[in-house]
C-alpha atoms as a PDB file:
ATOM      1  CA  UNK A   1     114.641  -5.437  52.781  1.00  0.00           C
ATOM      2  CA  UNK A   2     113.862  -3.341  55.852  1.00  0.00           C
ATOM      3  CA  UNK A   3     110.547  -4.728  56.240  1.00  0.00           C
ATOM      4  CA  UNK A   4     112.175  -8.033  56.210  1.00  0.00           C
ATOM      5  CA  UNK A   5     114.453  -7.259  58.726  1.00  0.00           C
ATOM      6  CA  UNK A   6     112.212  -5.818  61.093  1.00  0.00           C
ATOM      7  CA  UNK A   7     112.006  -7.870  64.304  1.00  0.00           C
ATOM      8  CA  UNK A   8     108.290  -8.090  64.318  1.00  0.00           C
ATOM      9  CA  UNK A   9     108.254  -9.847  60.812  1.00  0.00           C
ATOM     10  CA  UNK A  10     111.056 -12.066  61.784  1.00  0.00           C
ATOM     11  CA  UNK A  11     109.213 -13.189  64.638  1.00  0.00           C
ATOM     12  CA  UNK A  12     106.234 -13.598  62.966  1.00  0.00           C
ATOM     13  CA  UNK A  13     107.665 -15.708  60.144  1.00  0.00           C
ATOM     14  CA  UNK A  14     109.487 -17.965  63.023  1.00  0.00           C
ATOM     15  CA  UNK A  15     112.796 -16.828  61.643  1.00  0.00           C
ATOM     16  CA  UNK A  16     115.331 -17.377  64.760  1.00  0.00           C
ATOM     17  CA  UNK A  17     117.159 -14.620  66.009  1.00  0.00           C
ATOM     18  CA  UNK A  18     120.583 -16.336  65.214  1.00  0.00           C
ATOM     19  CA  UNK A  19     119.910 -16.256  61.812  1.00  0.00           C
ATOM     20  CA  UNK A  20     121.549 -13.119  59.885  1.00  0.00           C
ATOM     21  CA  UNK A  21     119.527 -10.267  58.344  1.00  0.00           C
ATOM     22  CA  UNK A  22     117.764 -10.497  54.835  1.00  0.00           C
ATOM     23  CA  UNK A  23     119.674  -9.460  52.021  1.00  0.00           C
ATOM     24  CA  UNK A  24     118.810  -9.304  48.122  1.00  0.00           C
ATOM     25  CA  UNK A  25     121.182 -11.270  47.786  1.00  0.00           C
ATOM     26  CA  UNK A  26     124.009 -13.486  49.162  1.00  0.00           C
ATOM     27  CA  UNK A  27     127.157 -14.150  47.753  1.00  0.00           C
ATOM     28  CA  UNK A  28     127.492 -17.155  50.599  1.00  0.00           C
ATOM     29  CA  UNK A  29     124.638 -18.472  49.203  1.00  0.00           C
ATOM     30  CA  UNK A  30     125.588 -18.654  45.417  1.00  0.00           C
ATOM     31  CA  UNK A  31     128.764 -19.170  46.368  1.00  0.00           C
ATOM     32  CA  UNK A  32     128.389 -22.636  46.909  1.00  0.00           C
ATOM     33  CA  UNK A  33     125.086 -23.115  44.528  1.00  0.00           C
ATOM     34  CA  UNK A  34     125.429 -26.581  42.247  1.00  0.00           C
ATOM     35  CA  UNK A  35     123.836 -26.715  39.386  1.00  0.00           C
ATOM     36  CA  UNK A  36     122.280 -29.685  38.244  1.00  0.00           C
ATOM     37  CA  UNK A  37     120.661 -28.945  35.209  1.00  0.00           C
ATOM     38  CA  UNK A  38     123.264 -27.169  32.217  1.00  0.00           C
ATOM     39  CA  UNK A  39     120.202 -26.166  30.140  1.00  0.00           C
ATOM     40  CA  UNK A  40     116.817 -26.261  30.261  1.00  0.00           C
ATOM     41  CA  UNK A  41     116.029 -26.138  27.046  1.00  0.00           C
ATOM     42  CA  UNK A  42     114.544 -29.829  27.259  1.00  0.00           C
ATOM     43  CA  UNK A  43     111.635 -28.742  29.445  1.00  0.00           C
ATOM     44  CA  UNK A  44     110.918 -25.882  27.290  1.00  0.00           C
ATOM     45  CA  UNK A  45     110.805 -28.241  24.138  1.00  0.00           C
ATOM     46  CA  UNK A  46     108.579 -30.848  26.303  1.00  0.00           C
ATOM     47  CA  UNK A  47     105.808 -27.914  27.248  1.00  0.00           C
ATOM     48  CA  UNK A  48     106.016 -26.905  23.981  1.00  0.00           C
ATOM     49  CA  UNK A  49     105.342 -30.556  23.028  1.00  0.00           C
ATOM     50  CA  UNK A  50     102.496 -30.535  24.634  1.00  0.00           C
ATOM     51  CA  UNK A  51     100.864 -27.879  23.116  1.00  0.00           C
ATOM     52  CA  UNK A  52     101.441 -25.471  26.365  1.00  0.00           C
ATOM     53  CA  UNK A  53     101.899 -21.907  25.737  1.00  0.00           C
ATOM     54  CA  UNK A  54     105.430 -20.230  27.165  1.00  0.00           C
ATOM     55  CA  UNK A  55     106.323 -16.574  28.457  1.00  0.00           C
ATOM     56  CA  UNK A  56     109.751 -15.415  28.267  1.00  0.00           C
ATOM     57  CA  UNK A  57     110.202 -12.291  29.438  1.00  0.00           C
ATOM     58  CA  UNK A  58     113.105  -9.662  30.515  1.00  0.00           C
ATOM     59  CA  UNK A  59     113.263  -5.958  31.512  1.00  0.00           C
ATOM     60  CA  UNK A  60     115.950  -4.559  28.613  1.00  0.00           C
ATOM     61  CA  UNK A  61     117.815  -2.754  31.297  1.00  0.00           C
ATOM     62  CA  UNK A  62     118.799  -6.496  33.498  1.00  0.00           C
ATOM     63  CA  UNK A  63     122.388  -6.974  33.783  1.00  0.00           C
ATOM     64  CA  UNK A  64     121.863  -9.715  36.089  1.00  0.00           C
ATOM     65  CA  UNK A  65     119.892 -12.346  33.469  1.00  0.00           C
ATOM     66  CA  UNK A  66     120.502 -10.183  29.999  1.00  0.00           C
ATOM     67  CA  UNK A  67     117.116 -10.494  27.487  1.00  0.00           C
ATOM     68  CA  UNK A  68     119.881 -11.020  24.939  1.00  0.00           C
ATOM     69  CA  UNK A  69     120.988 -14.834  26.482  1.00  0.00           C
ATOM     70  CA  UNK A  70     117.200 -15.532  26.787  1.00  0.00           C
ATOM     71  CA  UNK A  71     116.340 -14.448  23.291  1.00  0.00           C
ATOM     72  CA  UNK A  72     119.016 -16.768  22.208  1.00  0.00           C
ATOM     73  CA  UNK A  73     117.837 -19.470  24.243  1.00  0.00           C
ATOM     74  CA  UNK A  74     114.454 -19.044  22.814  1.00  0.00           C
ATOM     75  CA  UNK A  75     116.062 -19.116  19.066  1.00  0.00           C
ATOM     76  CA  UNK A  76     118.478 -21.958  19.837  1.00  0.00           C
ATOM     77  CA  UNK A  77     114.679 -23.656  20.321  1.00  0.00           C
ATOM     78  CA  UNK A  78     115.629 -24.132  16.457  1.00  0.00           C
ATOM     79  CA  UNK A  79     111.608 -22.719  16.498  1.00  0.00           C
ATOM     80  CA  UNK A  80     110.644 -20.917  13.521  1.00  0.00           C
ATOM     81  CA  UNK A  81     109.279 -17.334  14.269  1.00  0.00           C
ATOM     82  CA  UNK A  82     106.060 -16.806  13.872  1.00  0.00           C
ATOM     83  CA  UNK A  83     105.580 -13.039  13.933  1.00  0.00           C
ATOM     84  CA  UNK A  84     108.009 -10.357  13.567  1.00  0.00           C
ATOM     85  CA  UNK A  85     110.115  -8.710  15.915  1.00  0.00           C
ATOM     86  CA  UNK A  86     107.632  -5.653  16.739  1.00  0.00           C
ATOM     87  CA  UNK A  87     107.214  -3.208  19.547  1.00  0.00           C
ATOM     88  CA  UNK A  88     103.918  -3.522  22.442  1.00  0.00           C
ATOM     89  CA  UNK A  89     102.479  -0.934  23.684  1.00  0.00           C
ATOM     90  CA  UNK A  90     101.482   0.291  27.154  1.00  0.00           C
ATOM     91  CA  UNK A  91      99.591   3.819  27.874  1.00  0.00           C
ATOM     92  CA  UNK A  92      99.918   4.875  24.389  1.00  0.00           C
ATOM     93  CA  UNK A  93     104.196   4.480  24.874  1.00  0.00           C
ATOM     94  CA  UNK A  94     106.271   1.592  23.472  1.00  0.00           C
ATOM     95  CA  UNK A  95     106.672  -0.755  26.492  1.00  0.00           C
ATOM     96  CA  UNK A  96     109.131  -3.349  24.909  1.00  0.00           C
ATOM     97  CA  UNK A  97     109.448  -5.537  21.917  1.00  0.00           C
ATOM     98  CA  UNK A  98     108.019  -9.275  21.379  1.00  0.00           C
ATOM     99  CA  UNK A  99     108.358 -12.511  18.945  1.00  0.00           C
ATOM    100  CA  UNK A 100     106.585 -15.332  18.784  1.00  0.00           C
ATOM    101  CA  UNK A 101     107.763 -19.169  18.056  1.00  0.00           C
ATOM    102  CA  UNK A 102     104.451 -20.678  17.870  1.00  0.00           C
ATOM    103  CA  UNK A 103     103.598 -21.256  21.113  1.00  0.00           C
ATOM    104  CA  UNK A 104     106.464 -19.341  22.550  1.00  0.00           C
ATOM    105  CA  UNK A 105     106.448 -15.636  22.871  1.00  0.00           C
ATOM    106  CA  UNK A 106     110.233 -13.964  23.947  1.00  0.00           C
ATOM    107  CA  UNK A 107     109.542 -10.302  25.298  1.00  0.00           C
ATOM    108  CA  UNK A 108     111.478  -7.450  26.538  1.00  0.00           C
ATOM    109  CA  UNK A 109     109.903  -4.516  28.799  1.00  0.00           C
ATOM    110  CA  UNK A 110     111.664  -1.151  28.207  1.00  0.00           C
ATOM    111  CA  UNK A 111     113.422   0.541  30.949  1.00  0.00           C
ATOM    112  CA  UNK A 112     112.414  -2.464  33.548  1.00  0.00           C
ATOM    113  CA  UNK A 113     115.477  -4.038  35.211  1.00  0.00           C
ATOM    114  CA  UNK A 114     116.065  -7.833  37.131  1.00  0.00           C
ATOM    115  CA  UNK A 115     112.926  -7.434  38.805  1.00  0.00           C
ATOM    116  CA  UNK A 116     109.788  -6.585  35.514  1.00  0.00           C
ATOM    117  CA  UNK A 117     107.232  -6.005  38.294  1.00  0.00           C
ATOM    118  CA  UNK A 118     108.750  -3.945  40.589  1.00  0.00           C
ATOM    119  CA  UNK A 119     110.307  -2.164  38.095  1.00  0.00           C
ATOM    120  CA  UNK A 120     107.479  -1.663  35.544  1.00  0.00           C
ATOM    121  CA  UNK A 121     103.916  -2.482  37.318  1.00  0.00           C
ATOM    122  CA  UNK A 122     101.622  -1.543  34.731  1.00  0.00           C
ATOM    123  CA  UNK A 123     103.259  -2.830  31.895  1.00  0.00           C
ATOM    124  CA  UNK A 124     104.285  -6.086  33.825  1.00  0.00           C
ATOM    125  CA  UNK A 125     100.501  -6.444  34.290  1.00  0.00           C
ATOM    126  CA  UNK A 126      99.215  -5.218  31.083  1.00  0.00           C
ATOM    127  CA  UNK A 127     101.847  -8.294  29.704  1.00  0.00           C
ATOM    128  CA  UNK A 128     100.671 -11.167  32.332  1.00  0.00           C
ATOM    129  CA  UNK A 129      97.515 -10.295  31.530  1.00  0.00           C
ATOM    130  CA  UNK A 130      97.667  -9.983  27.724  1.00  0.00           C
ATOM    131  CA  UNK A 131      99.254 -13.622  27.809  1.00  0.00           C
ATOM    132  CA  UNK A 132      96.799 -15.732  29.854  1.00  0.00           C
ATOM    133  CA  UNK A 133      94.075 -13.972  27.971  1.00  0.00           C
ATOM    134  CA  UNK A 134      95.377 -14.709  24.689  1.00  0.00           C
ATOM    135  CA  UNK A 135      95.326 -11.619  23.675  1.00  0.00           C
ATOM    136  CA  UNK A 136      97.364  -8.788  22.198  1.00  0.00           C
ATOM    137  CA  UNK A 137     100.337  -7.547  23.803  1.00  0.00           C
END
């Protein structure tokens, strides 16, 4: 947030100087956000249609977008699972819990808040990585 705040950056983005600072985030903003789409639950089923493979994926400690809503949306698929709710492992330490729906895995990364990455590098990479390899989480 400091960083983008800094005048430098600004200027070199081409932000103008009447514009207010950079914040996380802005209650303004979502305020006055419309949704257009209730659900997306048709997308998911059309990827899923065509063969794609899906990621979803939250840190167990996000208050903001809870894994429990998205492991719901992932069952409310009406997908049957394909593996069993089991743990993942990261530098020899659980690092969450998966399931897979065919080609839809739901995972959680332990201790990792809104923000997996930030929160939880090496297991956030150790996960991207394990699913567009193919391989084991």
């Amino acid at each position: 947030m400091n960083w983008l705040n800094r005048g430098d950056v600004r200027k070199a983005l081409h932000i103008p100087d009447i514009l207010p600072p950079w914040d996380i985030c802005n209650d303004a903003v979502g305020g006055n956000y419309t949704r257009l789409y209730p659900t997306v639950k048709d997308v998911y089923l059309k990827l899923l249609s065509l063969n794609l493979r899906v990621l979803v994926y939250n840190g167990d400690t996000d208050m903001a977008c809870n894994f429990l809503g998205d492991k719901w949306f992932v069952e409310d698929l009406g997908l049957k699972p394909t593996t069993d709710y089991q743990s993942w492992i990261y530098d020899d330490q659980i690092a969450g819990f998966y399931e897979q729906y065919g080609n839809i895995t739901f995972l959680t990364v332990k201790g990792a808040g809104h923000m997996v990455p930030q929160w939880a590098p090496g297991p956030a990479f150790h996960m991207f990585q394990s699913f567009i390899t193919n391989g084991s989480y």
